[in-house]
N, C-alpha and C. Protein backbone atom coordinates (compact mmCIF):
# COMPACT_ATOMS: atom_id res chain seq x y z
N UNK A 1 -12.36 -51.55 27.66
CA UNK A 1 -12.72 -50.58 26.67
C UNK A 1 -11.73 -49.43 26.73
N UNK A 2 -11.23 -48.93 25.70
CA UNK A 2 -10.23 -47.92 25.41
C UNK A 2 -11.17 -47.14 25.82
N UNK A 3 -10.62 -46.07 26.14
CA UNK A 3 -10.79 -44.38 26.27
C UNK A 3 -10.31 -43.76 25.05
N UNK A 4 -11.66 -42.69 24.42
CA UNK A 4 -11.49 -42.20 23.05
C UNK A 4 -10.87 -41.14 23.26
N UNK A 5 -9.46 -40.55 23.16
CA UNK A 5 -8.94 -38.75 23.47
C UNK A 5 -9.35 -38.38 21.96
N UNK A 6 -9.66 -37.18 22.35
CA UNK A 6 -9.89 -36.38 21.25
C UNK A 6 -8.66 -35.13 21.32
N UNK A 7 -7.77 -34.88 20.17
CA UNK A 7 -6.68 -34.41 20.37
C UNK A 7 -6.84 -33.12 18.73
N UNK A 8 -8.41 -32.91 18.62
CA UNK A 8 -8.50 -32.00 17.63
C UNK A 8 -8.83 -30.64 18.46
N UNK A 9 -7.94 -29.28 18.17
CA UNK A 9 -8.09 -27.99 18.63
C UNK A 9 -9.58 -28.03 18.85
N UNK A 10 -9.78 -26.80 19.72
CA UNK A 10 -11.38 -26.48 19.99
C UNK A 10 -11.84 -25.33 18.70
N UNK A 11 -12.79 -25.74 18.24
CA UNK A 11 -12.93 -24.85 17.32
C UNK A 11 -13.69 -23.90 17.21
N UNK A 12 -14.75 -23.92 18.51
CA UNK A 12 -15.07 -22.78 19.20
C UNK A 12 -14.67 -21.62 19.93
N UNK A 13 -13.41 -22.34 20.55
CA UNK A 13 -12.96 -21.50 21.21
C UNK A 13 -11.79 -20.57 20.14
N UNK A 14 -11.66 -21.08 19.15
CA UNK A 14 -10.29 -20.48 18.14
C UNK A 14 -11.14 -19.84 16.90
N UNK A 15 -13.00 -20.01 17.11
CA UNK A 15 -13.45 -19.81 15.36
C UNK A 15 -13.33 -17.78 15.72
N UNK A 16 -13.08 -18.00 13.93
CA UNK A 16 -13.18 -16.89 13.44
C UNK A 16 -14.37 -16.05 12.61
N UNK A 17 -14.87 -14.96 13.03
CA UNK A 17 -16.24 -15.13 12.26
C UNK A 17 -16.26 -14.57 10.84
N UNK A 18 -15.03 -14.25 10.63
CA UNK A 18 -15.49 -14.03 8.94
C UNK A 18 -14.16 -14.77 8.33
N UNK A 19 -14.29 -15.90 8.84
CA UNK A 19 -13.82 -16.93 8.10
C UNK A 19 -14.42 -18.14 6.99
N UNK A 20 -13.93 -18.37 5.73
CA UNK A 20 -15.25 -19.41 4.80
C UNK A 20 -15.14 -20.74 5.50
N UNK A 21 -16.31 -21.57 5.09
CA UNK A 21 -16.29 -23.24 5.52
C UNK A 21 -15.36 -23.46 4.06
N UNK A 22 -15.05 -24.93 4.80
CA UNK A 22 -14.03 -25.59 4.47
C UNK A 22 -14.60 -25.45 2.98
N UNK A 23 -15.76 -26.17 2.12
CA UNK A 23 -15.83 -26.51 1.09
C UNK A 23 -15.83 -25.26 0.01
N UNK A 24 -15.88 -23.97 0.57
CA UNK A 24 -16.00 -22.72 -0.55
C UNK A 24 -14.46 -22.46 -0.43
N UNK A 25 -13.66 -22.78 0.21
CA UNK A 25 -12.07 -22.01 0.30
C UNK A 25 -11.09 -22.89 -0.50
N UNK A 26 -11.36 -23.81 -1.27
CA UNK A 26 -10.74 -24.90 -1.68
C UNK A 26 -9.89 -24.53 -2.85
N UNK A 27 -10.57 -23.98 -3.83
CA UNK A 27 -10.20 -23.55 -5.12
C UNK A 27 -10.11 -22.25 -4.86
N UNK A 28 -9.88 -21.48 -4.29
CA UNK A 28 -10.04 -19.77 -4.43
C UNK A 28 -9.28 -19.18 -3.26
N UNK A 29 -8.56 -18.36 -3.95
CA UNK A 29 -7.39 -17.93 -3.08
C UNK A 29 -7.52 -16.54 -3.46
N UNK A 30 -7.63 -15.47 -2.14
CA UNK A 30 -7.93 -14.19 -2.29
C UNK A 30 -6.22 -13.86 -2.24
N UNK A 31 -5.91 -13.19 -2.96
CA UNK A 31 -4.84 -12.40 -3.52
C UNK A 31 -4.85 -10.76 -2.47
N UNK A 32 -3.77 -10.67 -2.15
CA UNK A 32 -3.61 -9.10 -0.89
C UNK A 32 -3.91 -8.03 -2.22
N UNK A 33 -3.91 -7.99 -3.70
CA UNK A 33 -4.54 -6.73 -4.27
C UNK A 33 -5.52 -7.17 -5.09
N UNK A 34 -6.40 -7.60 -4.17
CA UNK A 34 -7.99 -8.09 -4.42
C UNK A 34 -8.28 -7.05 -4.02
N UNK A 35 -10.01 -6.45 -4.97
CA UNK A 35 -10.60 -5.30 -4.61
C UNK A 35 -11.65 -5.77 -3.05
N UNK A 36 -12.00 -7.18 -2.92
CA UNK A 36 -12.46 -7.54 -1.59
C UNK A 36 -11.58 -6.61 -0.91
N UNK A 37 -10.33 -7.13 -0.49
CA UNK A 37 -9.38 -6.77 0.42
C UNK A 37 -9.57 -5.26 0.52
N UNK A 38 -9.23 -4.33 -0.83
CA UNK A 38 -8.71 -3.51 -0.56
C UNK A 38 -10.23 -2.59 -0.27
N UNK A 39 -11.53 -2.83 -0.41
CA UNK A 39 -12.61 -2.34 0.27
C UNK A 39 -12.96 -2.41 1.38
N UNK A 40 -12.70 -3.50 2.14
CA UNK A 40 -12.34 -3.90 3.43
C UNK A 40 -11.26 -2.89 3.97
N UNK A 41 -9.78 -2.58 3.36
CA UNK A 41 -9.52 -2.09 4.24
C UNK A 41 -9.67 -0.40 3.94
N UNK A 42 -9.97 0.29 3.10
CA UNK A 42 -10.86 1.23 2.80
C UNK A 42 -12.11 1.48 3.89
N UNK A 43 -13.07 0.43 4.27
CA UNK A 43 -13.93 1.26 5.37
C UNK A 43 -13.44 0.77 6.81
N UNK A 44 -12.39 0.30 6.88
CA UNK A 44 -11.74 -0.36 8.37
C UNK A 44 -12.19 0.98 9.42
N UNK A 45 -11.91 1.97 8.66
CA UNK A 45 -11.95 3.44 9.91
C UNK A 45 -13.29 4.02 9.85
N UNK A 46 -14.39 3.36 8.64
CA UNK A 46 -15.54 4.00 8.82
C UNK A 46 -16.44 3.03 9.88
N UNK A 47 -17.19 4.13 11.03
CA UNK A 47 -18.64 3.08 11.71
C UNK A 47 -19.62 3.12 10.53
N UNK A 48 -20.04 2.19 9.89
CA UNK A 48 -20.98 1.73 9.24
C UNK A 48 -22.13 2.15 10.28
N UNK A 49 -22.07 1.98 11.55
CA UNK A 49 -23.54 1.54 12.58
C UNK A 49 -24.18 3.32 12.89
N UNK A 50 -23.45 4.09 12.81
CA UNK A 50 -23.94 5.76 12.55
C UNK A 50 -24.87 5.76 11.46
N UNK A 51 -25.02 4.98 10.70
CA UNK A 51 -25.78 5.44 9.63
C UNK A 51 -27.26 4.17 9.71
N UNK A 52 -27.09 3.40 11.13
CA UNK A 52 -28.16 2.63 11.23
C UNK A 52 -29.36 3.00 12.02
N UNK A 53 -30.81 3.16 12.11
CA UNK A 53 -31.54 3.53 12.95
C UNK A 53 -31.83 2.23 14.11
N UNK A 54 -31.97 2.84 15.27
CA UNK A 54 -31.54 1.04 16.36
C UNK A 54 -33.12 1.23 16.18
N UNK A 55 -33.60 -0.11 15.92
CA UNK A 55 -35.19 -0.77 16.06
C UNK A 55 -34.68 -1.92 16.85
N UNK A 56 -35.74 -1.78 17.86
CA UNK A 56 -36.19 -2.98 18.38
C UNK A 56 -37.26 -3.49 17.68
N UNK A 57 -36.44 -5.20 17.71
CA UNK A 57 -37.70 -6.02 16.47
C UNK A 57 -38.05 -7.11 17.00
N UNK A 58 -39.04 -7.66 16.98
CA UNK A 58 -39.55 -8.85 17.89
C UNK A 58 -39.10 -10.08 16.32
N UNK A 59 -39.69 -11.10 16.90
CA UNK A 59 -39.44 -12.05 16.18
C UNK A 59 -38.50 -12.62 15.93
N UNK A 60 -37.76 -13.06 14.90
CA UNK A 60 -36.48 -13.80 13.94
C UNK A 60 -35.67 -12.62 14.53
N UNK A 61 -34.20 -13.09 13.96
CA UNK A 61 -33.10 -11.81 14.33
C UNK A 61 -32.61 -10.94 13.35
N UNK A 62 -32.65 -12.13 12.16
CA UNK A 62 -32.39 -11.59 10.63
C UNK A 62 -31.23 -11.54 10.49
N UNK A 63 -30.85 -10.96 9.24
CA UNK A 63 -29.55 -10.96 9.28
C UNK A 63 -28.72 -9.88 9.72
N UNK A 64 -27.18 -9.86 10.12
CA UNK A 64 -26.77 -8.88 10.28
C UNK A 64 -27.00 -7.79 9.38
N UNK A 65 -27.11 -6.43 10.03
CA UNK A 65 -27.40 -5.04 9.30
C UNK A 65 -26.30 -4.57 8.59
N UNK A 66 -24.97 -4.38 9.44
CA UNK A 66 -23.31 -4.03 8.98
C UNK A 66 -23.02 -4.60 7.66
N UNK A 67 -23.26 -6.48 8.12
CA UNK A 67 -22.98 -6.83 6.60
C UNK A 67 -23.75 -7.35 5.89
N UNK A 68 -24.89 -6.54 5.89
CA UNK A 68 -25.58 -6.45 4.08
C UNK A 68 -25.93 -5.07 4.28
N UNK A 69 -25.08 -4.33 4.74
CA UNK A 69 -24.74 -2.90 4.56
C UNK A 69 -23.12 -3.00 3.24
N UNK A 70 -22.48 -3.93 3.97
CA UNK A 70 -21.29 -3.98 3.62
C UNK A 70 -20.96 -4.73 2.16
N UNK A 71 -22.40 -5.82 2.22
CA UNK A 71 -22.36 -6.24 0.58
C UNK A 71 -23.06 -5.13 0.26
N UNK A 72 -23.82 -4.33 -0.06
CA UNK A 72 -24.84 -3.20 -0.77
C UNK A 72 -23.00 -2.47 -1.20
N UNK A 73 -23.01 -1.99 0.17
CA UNK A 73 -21.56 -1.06 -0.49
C UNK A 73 -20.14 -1.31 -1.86
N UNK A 74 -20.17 -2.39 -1.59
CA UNK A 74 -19.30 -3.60 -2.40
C UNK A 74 -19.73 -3.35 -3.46
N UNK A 75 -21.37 -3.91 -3.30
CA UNK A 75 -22.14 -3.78 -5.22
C UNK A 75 -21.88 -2.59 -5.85
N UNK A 76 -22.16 -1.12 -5.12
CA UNK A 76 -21.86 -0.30 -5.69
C UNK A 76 -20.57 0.15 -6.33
N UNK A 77 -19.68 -0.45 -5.27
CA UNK A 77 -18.11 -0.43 -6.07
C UNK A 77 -18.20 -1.25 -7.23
N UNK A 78 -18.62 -2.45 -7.02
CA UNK A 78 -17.82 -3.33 -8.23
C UNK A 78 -18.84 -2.73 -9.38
N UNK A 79 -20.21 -3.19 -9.25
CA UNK A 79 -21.06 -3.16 -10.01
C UNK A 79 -21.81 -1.73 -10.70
N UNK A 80 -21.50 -0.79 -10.18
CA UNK A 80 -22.33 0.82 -10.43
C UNK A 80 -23.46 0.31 -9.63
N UNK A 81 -24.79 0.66 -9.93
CA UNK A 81 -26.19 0.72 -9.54
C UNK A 81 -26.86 -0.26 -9.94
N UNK A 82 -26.33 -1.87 -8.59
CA UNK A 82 -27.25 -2.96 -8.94
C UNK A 82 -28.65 -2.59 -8.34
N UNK A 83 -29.22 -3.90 -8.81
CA UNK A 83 -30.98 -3.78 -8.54
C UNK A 83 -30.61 -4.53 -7.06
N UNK A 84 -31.97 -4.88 -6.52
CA UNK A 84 -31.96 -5.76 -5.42
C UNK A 84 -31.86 -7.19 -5.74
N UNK A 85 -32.16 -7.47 -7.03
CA UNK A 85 -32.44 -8.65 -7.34
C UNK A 85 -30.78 -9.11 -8.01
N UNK A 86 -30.22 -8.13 -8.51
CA UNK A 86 -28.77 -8.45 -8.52
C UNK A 86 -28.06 -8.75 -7.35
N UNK A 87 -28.29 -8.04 -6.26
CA UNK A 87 -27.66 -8.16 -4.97
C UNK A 87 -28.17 -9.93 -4.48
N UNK A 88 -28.85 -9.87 -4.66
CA UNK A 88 -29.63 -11.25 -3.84
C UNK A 88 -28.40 -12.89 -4.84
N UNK A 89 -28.66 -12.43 -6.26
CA UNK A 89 -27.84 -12.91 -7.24
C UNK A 89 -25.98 -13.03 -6.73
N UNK A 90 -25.84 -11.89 -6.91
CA UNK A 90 -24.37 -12.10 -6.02
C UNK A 90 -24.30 -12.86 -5.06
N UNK A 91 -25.26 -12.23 -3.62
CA UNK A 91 -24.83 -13.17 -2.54
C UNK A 91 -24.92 -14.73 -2.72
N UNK A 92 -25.38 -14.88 -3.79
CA UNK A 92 -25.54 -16.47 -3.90
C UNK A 92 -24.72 -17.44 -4.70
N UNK A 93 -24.00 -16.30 -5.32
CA UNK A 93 -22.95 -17.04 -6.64
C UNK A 93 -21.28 -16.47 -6.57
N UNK A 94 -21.39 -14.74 -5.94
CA UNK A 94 -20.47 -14.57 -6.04
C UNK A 94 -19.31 -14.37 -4.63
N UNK A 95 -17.85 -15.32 -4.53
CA UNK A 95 -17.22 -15.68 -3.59
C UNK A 95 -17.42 -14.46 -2.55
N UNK A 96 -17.46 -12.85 -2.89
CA UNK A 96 -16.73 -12.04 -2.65
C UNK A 96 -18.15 -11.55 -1.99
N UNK A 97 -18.93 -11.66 -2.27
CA UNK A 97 -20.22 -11.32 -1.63
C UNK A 97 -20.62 -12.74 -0.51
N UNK A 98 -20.16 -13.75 -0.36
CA UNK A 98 -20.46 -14.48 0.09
C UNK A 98 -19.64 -14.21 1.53
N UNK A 99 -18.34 -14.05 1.04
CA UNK A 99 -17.63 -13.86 2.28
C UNK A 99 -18.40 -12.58 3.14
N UNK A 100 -18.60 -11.66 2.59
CA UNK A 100 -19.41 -10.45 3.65
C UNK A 100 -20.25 -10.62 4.20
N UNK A 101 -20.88 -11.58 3.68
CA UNK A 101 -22.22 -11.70 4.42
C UNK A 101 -22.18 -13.02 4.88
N UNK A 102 -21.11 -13.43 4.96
CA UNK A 102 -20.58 -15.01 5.79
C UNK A 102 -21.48 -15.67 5.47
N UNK A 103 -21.64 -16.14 4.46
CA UNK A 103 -22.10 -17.33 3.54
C UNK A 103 -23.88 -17.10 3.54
N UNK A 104 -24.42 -16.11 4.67
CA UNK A 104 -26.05 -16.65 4.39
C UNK A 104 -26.51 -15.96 3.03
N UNK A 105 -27.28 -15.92 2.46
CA UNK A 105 -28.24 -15.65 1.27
C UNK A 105 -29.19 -15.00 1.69
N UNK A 106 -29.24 -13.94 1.17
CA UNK A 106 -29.97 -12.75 1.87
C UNK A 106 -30.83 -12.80 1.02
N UNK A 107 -32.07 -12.12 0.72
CA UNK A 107 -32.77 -11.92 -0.54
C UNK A 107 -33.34 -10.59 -0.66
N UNK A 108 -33.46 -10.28 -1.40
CA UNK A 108 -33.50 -8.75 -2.25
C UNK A 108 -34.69 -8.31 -1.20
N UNK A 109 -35.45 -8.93 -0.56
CA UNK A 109 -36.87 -8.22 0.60
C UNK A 109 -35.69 -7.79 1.89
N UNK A 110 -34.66 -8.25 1.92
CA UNK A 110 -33.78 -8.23 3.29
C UNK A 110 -32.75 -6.91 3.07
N UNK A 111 -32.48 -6.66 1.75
CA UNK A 111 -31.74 -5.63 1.41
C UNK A 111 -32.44 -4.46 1.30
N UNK A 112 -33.76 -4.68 0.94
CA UNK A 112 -35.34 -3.82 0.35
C UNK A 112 -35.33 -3.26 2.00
N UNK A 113 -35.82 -4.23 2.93
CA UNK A 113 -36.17 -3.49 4.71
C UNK A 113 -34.69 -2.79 5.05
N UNK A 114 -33.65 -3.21 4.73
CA UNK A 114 -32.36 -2.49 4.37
C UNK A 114 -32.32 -0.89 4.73
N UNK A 115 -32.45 -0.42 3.01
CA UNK A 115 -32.87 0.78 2.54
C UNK A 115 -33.74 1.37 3.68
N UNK A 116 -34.89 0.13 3.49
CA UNK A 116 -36.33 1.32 3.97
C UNK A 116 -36.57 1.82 5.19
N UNK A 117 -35.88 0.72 6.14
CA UNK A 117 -36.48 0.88 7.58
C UNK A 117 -35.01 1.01 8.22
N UNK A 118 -34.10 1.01 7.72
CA UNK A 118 -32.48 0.56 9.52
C UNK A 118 -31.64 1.46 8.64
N UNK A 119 -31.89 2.54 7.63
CA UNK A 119 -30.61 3.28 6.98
C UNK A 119 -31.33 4.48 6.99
N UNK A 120 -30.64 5.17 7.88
CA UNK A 120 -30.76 6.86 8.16
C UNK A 120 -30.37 7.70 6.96
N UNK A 121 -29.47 7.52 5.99
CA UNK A 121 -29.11 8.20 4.79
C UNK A 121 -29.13 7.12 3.60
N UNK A 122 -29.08 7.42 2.66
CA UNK A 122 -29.17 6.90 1.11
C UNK A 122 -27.88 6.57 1.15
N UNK A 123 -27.56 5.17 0.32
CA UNK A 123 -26.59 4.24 -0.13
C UNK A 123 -25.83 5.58 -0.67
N UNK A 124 -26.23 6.11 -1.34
CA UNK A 124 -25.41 7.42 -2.18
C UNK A 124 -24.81 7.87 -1.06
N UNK A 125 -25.18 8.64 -0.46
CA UNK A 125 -25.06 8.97 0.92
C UNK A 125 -23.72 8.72 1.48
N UNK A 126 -23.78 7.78 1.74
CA UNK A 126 -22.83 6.30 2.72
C UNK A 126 -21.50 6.79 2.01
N UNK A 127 -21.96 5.90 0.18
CA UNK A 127 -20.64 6.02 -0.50
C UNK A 127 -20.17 7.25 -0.45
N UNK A 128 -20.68 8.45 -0.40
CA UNK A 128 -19.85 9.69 -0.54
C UNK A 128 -19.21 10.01 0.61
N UNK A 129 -19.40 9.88 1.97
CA UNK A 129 -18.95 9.98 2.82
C UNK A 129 -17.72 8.90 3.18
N UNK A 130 -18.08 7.98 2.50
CA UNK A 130 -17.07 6.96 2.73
C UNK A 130 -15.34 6.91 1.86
N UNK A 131 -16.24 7.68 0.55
CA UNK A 131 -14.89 8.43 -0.73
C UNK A 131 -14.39 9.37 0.12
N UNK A 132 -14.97 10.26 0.65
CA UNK A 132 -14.53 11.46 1.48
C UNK A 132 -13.42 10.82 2.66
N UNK A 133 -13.82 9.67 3.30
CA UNK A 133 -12.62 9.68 4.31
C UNK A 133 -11.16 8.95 3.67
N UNK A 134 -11.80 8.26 2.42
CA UNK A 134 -10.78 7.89 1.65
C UNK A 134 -9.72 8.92 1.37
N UNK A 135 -10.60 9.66 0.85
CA UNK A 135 -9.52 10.75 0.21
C UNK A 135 -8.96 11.83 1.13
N UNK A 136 -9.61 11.80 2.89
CA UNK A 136 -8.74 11.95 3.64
C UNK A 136 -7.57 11.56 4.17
N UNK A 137 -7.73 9.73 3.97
CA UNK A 137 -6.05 9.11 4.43
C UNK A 137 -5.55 9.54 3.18
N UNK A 138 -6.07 9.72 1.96
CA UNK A 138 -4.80 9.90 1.04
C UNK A 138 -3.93 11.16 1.10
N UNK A 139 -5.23 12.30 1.51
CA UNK A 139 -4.44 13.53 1.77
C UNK A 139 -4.75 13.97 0.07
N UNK A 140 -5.65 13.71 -0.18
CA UNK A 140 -6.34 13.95 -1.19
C UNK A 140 -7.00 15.33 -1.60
N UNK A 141 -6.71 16.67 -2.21
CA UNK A 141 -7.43 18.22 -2.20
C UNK A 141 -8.20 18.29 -2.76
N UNK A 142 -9.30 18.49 -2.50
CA UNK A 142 -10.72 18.21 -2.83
C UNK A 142 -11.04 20.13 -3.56
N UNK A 143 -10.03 21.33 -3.04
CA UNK A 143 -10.52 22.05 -3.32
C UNK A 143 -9.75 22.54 -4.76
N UNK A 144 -8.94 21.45 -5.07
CA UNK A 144 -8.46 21.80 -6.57
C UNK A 144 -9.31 21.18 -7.58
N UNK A 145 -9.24 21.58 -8.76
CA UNK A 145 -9.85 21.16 -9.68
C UNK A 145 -9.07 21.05 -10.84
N UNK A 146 -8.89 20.18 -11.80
CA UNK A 146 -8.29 19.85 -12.75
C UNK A 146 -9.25 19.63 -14.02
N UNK A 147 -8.62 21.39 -14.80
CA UNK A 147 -9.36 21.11 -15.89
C UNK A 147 -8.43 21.52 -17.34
N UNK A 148 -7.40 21.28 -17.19
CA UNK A 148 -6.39 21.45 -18.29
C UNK A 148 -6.67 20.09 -19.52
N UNK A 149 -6.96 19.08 -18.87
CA UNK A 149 -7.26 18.09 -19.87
C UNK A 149 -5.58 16.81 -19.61
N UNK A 150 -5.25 17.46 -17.98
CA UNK A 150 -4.31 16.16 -17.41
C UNK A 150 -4.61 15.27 -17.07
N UNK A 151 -4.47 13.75 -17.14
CA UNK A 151 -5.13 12.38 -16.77
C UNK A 151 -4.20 11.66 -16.01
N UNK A 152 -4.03 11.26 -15.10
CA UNK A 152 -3.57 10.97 -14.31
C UNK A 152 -3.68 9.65 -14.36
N UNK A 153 -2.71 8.77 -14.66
CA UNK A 153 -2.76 6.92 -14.82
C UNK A 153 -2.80 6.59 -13.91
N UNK A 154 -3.35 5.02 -13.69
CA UNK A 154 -3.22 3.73 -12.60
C UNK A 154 -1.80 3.91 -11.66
N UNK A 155 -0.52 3.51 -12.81
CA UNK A 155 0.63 3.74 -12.55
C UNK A 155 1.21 4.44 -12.06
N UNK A 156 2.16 4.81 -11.10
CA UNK A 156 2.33 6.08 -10.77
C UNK A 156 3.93 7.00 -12.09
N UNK A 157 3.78 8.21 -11.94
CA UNK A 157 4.72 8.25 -12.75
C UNK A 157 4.81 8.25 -13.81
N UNK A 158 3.03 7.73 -14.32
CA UNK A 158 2.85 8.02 -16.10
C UNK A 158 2.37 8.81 -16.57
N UNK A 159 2.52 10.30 -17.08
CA UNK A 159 0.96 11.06 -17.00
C UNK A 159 1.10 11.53 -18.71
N UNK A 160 0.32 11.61 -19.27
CA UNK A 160 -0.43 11.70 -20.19
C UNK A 160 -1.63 13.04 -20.46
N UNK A 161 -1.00 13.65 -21.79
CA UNK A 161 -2.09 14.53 -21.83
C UNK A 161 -3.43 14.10 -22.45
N UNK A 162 -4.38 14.77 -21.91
CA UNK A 162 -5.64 13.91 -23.27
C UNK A 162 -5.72 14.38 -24.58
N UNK A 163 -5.78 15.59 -24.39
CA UNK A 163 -6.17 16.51 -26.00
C UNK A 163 -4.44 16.47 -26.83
N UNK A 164 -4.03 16.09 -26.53
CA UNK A 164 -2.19 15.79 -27.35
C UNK A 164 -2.29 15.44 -28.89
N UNK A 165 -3.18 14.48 -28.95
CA UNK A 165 -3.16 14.25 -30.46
C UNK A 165 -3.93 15.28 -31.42
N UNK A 166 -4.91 15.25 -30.79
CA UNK A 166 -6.04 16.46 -31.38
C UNK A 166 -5.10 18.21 -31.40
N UNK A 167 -4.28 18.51 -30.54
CA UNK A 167 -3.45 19.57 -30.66
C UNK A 167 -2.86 19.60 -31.98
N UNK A 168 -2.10 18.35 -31.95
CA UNK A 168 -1.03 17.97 -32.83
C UNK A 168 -1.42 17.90 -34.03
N UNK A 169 -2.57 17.22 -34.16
CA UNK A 169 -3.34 17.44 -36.02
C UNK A 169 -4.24 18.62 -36.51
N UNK A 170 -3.95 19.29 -35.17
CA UNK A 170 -4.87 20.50 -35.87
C UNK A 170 -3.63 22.18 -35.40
N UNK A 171 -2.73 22.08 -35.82
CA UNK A 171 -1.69 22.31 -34.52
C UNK A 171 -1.85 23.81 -36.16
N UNK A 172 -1.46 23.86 -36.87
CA UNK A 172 -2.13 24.88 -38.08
C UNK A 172 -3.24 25.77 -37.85
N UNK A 173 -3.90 25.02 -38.16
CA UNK A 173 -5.37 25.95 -37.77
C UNK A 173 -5.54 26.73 -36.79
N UNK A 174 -5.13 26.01 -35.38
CA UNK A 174 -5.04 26.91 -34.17
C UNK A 174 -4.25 27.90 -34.35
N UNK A 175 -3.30 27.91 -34.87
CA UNK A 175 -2.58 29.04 -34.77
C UNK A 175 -2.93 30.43 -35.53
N UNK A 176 -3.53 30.36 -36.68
CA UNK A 176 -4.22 30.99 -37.77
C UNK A 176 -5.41 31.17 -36.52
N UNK A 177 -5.84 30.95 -35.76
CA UNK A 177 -7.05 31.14 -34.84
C UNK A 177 -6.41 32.02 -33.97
N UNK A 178 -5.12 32.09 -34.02
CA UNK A 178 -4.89 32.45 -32.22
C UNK A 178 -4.58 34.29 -32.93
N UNK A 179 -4.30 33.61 -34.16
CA UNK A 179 -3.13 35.06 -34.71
C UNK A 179 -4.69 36.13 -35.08
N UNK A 180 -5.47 35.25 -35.56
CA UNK A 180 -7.50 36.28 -35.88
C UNK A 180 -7.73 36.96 -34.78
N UNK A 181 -7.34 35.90 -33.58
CA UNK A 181 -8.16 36.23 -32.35
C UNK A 181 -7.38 38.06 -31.65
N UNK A 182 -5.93 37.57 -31.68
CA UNK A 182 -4.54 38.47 -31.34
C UNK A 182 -4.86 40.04 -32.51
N UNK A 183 -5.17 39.75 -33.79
CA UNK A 183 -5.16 40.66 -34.95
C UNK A 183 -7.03 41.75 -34.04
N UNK A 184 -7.78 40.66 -33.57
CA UNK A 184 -9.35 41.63 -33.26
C UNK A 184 -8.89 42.03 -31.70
N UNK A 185 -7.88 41.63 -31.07
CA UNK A 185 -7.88 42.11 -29.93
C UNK A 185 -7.37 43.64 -30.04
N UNK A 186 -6.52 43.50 -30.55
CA UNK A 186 -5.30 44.90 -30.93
C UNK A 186 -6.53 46.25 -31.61
């Protein structure tokens, strides 16, 4: 009788945990300026677990807290203000929610004890603090304010006024306004 070698890597010893199974990675190729990616690396420097209350819980283990902290956060980026029942929806259909929460299916009661019982501050909360350290690596001045009516594009290098056209077709009148205003000041 032959001796069977087995000459396939250990895949325990090499797995990765937020890596997909074979059959979801087939067709879908995350792109490096995917908003996955770039939310990922957006809270790389935040502890998510500061904003968790530690319970000891008997029973089941449930799912991780971080990440269906980390899909909730996601929804709010992509989506504005999903329901729970949207969230539950995503994790089940959409790639990008699947990967965060490494494939299990959470359901809207798991996101619901979420909120209610293991999160010390409001989702609002989270996200604002989380924009805030953003706009610390950017070096971002939070104490200016921009109210000239400058818009600032995607692109870098394009900028655009808003009120430009509206100046421009009423560019008469204002002036007959400015000269009333100049004539009652005097």
């Amino acid at each position: 009788m032959n001796e069977c070698l087995n000459n396939e890597p250990n895949y325990i010893t090499y797995y990765n945990s937020i890596q997909m199974c074979l059959p979801l990675g087939l067709g879908y190729e995350i792109t490096p300026t995917d908003e996955l990616l770039s939310f990922l690396e957006a809270i790389k420097g935040v502890d998510l677990s500061k904003y968790m209350v530690r319970k000891e819980t008997r029973g089941r283990k449930g799912h991780n807290r971080i990440d269906l902290l980390r899909a909730e956060l996601f929804a709010y980026m992509k989506l504005g203000h999903p329901t729970l029942r949207e969230l539950e929806y995503q994790c089940r259909r959409n790639l990008d929610f699947m990967f965060l929460t490494k494939e299990l299916c959470p359901s809207s009661k798991a996101f619901e004890r979420l909120e209610k019982s293991y999160l010390k501050a409001s989702i609002e909360d989270i996200f604002y603090d989380i924009s805030a350290h953003i706009g610390n690596l950017m070096g971002a001045r939070t104490d200016i304010q921009y109210i000239d009516g400058t818009k600032i594009e995607a692109y870098a290098n394009k900028y655009s006024f808003v009120y430009r056209n509206r100046i421009l077709t009423n560019r008469a009148s204002m002036c007959l306004k400015i000269t009333d205003s100049v004539r009652n000041l005097n």
